[in-house]
N, C-alpha and C. Protein backbone atom coordinates (compact mmCIF):
# COMPACT_ATOMS: atom_id res chain seq x y z
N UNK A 1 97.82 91.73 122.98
CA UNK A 1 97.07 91.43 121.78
C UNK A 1 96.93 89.91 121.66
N UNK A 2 95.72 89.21 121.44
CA UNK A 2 95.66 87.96 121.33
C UNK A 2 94.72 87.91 120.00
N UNK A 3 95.25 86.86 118.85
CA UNK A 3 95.20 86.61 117.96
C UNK A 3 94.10 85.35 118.12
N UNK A 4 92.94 85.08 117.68
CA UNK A 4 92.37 83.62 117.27
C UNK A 4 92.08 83.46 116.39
N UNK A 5 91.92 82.22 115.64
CA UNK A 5 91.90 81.83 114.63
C UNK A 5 90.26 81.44 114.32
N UNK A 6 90.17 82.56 112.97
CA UNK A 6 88.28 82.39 112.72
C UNK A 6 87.67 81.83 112.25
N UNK A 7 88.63 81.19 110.83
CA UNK A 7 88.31 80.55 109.63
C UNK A 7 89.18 80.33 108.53
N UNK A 8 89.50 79.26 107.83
CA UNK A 8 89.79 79.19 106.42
C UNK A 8 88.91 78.43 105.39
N UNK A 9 90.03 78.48 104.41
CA UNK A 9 89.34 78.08 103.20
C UNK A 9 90.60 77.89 102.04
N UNK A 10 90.14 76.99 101.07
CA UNK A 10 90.75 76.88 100.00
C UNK A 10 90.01 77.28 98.65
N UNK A 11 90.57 78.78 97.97
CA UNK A 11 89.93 78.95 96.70
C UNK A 11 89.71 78.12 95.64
N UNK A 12 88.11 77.93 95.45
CA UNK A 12 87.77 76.75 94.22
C UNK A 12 89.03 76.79 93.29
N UNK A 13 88.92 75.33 92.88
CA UNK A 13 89.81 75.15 91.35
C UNK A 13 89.23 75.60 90.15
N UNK A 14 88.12 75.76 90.60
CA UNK A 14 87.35 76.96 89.31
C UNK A 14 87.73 78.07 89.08
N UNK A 15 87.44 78.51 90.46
CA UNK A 15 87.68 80.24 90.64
C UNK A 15 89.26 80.68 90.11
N UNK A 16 90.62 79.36 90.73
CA UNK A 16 91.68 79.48 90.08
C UNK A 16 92.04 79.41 88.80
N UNK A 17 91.60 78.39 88.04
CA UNK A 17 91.52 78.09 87.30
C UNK A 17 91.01 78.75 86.39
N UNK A 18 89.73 79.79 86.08
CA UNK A 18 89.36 81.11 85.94
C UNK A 18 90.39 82.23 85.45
N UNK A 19 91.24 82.36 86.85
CA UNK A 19 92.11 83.24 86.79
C UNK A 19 93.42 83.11 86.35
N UNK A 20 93.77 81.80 85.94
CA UNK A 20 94.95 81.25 85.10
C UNK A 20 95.69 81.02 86.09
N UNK A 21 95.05 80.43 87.31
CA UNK A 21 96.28 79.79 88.75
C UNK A 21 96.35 78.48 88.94
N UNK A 22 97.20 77.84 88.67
CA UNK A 22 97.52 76.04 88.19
C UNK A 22 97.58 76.03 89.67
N UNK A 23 97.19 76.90 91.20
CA UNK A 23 98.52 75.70 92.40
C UNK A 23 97.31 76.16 93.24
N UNK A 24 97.41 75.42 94.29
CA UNK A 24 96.20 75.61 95.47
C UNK A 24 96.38 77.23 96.27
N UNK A 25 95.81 77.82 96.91
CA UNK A 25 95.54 78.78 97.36
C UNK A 25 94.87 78.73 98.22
N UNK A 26 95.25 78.60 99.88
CA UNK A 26 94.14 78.71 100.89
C UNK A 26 94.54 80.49 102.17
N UNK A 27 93.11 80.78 102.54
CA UNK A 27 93.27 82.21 103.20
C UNK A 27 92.72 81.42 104.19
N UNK A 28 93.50 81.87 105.14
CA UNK A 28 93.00 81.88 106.49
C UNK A 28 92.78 83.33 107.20
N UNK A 29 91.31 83.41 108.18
CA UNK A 29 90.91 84.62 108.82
C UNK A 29 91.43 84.40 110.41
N UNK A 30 91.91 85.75 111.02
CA UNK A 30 92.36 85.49 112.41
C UNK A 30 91.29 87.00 113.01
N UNK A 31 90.87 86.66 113.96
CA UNK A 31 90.10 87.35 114.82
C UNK A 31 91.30 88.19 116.13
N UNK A 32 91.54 89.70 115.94
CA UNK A 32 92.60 89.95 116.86
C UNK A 32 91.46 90.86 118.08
N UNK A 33 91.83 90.52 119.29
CA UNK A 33 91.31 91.22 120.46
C UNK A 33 92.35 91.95 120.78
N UNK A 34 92.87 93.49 121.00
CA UNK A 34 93.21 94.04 121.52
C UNK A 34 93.25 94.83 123.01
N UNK A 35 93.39 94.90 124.27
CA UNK A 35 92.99 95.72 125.55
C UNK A 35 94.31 95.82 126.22
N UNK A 36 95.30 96.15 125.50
CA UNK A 36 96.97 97.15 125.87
C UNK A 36 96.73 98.61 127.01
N UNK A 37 95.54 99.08 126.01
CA UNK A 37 96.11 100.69 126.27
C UNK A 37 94.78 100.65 128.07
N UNK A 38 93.36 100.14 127.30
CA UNK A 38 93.12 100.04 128.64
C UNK A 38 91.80 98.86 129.22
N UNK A 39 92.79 98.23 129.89
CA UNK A 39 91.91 97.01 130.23
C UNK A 39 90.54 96.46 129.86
N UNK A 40 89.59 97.83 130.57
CA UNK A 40 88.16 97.51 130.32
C UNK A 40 87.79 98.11 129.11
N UNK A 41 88.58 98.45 128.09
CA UNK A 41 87.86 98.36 126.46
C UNK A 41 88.82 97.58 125.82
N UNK A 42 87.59 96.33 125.45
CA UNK A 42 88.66 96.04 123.83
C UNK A 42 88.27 96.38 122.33
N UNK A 43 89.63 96.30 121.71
CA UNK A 43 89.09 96.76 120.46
C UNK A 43 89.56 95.50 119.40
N UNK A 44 88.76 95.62 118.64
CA UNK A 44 88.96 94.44 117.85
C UNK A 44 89.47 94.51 116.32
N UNK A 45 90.11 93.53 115.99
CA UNK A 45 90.87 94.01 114.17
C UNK A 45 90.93 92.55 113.64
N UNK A 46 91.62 92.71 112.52
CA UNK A 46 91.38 91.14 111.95
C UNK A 46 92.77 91.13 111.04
N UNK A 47 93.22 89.50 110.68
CA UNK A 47 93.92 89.57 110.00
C UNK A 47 93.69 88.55 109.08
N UNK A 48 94.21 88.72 108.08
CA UNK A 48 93.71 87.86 106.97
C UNK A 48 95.43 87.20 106.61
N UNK A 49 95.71 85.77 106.07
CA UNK A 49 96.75 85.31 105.53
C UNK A 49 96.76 84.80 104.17
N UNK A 50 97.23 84.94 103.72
CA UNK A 50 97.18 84.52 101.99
C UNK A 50 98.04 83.41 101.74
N UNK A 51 98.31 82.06 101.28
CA UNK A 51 99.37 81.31 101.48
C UNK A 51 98.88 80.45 100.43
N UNK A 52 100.02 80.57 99.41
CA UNK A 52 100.18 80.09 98.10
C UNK A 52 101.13 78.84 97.94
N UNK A 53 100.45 77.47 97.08
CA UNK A 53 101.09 76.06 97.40
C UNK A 53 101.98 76.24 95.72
N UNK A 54 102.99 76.90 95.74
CA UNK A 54 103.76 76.50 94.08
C UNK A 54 104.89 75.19 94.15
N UNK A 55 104.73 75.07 93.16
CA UNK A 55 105.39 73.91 93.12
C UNK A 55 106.98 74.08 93.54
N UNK A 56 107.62 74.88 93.67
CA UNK A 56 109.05 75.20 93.45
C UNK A 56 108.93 76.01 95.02
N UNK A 57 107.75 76.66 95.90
CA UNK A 57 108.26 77.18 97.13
C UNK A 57 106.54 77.48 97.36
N UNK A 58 106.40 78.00 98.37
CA UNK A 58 105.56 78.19 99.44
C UNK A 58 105.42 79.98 99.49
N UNK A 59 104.73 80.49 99.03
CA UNK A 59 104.47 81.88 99.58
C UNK A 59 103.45 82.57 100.54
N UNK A 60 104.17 83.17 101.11
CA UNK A 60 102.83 83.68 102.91
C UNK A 60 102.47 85.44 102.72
N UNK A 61 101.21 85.87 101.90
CA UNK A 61 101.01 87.18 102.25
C UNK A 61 99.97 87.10 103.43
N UNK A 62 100.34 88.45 104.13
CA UNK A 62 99.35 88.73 105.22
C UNK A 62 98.99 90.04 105.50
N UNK A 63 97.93 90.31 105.61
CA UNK A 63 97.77 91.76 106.35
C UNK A 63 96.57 91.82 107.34
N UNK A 64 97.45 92.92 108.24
CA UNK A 64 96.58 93.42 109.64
C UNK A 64 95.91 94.61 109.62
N UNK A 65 94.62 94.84 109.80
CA UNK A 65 93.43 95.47 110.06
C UNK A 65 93.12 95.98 111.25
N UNK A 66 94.21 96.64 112.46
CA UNK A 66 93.75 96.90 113.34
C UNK A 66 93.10 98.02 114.40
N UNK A 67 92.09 97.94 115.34
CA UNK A 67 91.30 98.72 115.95
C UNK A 67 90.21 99.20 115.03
N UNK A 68 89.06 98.25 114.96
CA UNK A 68 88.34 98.41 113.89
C UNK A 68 87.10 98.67 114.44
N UNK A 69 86.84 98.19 115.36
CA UNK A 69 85.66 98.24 116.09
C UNK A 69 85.25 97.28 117.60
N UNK A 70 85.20 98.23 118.52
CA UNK A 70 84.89 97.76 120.32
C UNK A 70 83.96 96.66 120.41
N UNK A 71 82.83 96.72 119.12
CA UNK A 71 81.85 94.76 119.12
C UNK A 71 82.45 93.78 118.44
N UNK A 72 82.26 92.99 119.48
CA UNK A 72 82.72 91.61 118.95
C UNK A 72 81.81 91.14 117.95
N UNK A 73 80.87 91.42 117.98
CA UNK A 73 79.61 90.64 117.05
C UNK A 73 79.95 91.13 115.35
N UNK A 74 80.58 92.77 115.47
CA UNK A 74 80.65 93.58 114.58
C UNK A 74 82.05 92.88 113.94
N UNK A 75 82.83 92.72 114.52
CA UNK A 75 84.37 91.56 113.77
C UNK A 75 84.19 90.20 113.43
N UNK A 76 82.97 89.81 113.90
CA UNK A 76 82.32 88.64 113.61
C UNK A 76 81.85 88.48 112.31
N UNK A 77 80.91 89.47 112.12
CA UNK A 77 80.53 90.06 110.81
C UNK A 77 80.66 90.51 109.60
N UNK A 78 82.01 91.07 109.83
CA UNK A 78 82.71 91.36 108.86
C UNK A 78 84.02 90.05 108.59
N UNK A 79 84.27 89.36 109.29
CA UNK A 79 84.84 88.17 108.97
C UNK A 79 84.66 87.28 108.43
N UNK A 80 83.27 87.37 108.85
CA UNK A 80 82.44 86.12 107.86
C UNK A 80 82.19 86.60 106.51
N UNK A 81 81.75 87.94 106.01
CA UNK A 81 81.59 88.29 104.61
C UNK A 81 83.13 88.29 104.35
N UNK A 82 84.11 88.70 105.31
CA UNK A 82 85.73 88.56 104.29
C UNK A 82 85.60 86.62 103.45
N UNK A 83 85.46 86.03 104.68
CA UNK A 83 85.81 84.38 104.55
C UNK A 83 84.69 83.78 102.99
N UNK A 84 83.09 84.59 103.11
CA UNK A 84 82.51 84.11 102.39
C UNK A 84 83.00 84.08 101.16
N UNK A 85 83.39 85.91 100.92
CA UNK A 85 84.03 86.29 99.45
C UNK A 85 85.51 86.22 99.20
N UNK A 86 86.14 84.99 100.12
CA UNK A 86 87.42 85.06 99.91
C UNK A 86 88.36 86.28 99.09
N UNK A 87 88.41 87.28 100.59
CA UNK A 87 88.66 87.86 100.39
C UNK A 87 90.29 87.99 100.70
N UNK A 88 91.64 88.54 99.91
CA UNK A 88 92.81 88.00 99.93
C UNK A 88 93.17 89.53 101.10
N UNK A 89 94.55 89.14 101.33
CA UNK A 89 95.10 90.55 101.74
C UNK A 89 95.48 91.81 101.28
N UNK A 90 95.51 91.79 99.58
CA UNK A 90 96.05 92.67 99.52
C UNK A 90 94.86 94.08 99.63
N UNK A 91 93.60 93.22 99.59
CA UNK A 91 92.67 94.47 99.32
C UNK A 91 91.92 94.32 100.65
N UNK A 92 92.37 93.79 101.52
CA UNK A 92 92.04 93.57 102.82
C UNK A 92 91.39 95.26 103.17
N UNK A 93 92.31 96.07 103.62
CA UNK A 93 92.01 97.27 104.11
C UNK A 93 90.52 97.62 103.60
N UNK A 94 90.60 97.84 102.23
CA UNK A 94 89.74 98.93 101.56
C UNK A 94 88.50 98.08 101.80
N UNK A 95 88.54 96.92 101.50
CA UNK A 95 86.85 96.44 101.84
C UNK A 95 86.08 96.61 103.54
N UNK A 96 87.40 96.45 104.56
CA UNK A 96 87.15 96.90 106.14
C UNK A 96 87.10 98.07 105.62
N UNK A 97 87.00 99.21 105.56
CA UNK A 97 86.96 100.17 105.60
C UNK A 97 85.32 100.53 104.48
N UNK A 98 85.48 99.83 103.76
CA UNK A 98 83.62 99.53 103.35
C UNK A 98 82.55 99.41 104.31
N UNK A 99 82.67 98.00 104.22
CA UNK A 99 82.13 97.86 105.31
C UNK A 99 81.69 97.99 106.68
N UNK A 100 82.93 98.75 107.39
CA UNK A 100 82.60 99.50 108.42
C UNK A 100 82.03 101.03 108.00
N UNK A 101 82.29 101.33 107.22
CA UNK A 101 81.59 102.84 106.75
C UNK A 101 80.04 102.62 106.52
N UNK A 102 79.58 101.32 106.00
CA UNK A 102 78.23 101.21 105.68
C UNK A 102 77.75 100.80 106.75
N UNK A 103 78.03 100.25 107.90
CA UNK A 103 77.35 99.72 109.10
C UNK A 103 75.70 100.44 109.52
């Protein structure tokens, strides 16, 4: 499994600020290639990191999305609408699972 790194971002101080969050908030997107089981197919998944700046400690959520779909173009795609709509981990799943259902 090899992991690359797709994209981040730091959520506006609006958008926080909005939501009553005084501390920075940046998500980073990771692009995972999978080909374990058999060489000439890969399958592709994604992971998203959540990583919160508080003043008193550092918090890291993350979640993995994997074997989502054999196109690369197609994890491409859906990475970029995660990254656009900063999208966090915890609702990671259910929107891949949107989005690949509407393809």
């Amino acid at each position: 499994m090899i992991k690359k790194f797709y994209g981040g971002k730091f959520i506006s101080k609006e958008r926080l600020f909005n939501e009553g969050i005084n501390y920075p908030i940046k998500i980073d997107y990771y692009k995972i290639c999978d080909n374990t089981e058999n060489k000439e197919i890969t399958q592709y998944g994604l992971e998203i990191v959540k990583t919160e700046y508080k003043t008193e400690k550092i918090n890291v959520e993350n979640e993995q999305v994997l074997k989502v779909t054999k196109e690369e173009k197609i994890i491409d795609n859906i990475l970029e609408k995660l990254k656009k709509n900063e999208v966090t981990p915890i609702i990671a799943k259910y929107i891949v699972e949107d989005l690949v259902y509407n393809l």
